[in-house]
Protein backbone atom coordinates (compact mmCIF):
# COMPACT_ATOMS: atom_id res chain seq x y z
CA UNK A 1 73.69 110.43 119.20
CA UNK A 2 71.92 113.63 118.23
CA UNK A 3 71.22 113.86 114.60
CA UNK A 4 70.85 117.41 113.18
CA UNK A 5 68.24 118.33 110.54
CA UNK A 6 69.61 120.20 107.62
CA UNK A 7 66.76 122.36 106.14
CA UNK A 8 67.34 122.75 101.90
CA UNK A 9 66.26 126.32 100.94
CA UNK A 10 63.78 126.77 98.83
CA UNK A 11 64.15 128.70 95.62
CA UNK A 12 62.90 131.85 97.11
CA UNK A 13 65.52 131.53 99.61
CA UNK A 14 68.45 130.93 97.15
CA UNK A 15 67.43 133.48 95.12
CA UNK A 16 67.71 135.93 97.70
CA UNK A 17 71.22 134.94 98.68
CA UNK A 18 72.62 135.35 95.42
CA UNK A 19 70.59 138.97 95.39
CA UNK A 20 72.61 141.71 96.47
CA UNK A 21 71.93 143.12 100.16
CA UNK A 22 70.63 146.47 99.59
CA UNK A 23 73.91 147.82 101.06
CA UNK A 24 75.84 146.10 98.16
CA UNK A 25 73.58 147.50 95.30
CA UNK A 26 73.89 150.87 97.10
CA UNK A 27 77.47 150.57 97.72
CA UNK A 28 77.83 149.55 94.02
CA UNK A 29 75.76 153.29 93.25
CA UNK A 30 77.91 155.03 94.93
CA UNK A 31 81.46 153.69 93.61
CA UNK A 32 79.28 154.40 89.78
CA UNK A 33 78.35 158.07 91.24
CA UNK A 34 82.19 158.64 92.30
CA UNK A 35 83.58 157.57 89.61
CA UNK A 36 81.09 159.61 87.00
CA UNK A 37 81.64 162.69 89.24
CA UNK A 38 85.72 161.97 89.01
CA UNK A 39 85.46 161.49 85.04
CA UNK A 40 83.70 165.07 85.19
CA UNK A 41 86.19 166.77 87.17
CA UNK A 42 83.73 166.92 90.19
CA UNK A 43 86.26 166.15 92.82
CA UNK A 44 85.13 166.78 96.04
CA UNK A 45 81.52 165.58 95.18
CA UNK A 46 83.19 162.12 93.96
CA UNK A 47 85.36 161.79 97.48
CA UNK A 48 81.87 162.27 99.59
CA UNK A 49 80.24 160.44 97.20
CA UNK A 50 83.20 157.66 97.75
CA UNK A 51 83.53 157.98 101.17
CA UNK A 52 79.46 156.37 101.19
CA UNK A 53 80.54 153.94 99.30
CA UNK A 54 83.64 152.97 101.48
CA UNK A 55 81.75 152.84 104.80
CA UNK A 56 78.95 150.02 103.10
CA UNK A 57 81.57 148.72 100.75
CA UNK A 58 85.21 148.85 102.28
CA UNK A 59 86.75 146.49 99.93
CA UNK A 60 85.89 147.32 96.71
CA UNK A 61 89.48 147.54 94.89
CA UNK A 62 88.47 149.71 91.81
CA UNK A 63 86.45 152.03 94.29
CA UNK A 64 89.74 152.50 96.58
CA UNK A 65 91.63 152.87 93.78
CA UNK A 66 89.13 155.97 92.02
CA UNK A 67 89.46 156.76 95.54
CA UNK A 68 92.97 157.73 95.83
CA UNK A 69 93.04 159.35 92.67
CA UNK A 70 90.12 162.06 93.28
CA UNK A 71 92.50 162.42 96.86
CA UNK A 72 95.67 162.79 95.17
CA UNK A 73 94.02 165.38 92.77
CA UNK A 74 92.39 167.44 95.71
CA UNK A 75 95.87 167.39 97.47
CA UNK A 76 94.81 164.76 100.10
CA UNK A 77 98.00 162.90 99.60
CA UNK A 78 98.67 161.30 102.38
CA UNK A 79 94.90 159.86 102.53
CA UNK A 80 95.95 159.10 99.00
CA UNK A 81 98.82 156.81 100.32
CA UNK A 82 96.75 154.65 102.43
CA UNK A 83 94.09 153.95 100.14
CA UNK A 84 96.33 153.03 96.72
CA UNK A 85 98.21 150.83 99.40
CA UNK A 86 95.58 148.79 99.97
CA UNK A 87 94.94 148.34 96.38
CA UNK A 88 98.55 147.21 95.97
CA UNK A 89 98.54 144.67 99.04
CA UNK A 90 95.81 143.00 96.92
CA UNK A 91 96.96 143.74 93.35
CA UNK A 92 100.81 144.55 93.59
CA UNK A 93 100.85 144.65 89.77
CA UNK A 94 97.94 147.64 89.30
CA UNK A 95 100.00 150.19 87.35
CA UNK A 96 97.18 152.95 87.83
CA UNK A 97 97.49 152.20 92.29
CA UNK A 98 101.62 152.29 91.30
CA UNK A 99 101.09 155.56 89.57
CA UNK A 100 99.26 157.57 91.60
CA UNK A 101 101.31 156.33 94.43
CA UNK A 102 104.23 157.27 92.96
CA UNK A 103 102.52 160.70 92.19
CA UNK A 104 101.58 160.91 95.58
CA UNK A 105 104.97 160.13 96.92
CA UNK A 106 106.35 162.99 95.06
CA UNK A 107 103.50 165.48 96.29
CA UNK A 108 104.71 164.76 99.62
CA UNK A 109 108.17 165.07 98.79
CA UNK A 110 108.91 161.21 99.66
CA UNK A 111 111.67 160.87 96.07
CA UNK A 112 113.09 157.75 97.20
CA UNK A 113 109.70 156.80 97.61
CA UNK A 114 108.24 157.68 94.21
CA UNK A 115 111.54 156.91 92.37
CA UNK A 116 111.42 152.85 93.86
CA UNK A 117 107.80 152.88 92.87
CA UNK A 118 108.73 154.03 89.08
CA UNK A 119 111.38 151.45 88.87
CA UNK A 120 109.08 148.62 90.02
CA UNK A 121 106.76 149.84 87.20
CA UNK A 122 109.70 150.06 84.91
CA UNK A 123 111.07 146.72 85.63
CA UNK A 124 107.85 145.09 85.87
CA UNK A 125 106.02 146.91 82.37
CA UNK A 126 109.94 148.30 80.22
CA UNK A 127 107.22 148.43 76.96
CA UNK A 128 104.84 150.28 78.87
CA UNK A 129 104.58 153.91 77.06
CA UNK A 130 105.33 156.88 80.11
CA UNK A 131 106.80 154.84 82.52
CA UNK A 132 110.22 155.73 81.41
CA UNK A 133 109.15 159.25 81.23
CA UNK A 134 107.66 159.70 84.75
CA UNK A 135 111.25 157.52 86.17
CA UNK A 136 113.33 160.29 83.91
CA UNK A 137 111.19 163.32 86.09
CA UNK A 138 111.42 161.83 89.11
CA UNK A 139 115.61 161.61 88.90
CA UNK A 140 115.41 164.93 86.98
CA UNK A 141 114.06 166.40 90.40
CA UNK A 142 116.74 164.31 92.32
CA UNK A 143 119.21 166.02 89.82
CA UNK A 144 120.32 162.42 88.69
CA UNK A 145 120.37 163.56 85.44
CA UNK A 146 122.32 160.33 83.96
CA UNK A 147 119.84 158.16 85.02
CA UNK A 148 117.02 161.12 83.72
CA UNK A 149 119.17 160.62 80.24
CA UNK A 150 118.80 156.33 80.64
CA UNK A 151 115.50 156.79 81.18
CA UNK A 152 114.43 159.59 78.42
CA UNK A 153 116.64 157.20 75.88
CA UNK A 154 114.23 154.52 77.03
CA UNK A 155 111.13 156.39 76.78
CA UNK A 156 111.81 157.56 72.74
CA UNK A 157 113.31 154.18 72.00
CA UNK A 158 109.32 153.46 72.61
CA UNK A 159 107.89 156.07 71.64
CA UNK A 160 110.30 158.15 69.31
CA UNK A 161 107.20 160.37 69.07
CA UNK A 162 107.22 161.91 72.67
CA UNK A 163 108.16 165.24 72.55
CA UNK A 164 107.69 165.86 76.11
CA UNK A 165 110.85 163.34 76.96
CA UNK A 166 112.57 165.03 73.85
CA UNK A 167 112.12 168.49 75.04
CA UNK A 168 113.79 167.41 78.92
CA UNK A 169 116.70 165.20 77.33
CA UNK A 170 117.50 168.10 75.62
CA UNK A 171 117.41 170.19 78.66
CA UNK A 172 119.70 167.77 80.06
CA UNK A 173 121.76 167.99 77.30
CA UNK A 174 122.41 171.80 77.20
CA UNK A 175 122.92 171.74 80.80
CA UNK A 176 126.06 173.89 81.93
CA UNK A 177 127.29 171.20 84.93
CA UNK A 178 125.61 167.96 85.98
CA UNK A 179 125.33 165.41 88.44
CA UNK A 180 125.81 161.66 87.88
């Protein structure tokens, strides 16, 4: 029988396991970069930034997620899509990947999409300030304007403060005909 010698690093060694490759610590510049340019409004410059990142970093969650925002705000929706997904199959409960998916959803004109992403944010956060709201749009577009009206009643029974969801259940309100 063969007996196999097991070498014990030495500190040196250890230490440089726990030490970020330089890939990681660039990576980890990069996701800092995009996200500083996305604060700033510097959209394109965060997605190549981003896109850096992604190639030594794929599976950085907060750096996909920053990710399909700046995409969703430069109209890349579908890109959007794929990357908030993959946020979501890790963290189903991340209300900001839930959010801009939804968003997204709507940009492409996928309702039924955005409006069963809503009401999973809905049922999952009712106390959560603009959730409400963005449900009541999304059926106001679908001229479901009961539902809009549930919702909206929702949203000031929150926040009585929001004038935005005042302002559209009024709308609703005033409106000649409507749909249930």
């Amino acid at each position: 029988m063969f007996s196999f010698f097991k070498r014990t690093p030495t500190e040196n060694e250890s230490a440089e396991r726990t030490r970020p490759s330089r890939d990681a610590q660039r990576a980890d510049l990069l996701w800092k970069q995009g996200r500083r340019l996305l604060e700033r409004k510097k959209f394109a410059r965060a997605i190549e930034s981003m896109r850096e990142a992604l190639e030594l970093e794929p599976s950085r969650l907060d750096g996909r997620l920053n990710m399909g925002a700046a995409l969703y705000l430069t109209g890349e929706y579908e890109e959007a899509v794929t990357h908030l997904k993959y946020v979501l199959a890790f963290d189903p409960q991340s209300t900001p990947a839930l959010l801009n998916l939804a968003a997204s959803y709507d940009a492409l004109g996928r309702m039924d999409d955005s409006i069963a992403t809503l009401e999973k944010i809905v049922a999952d956060r009712p106390q959560w300030s603009d959730a409400h709201y963005n449900l009541a749009i999304a059926y106001f577009k679908q001229e479901l304007y009961d539902k809009a009206m549930e919702a909206l009643k929702a949203e000031l029974q929150i926040n009585p403060q929001h004038e935005a969801a005042r302002t559209l259940l009024n709308k609703i309100y005033l409106m000649p005909t409507r749909k249930n």
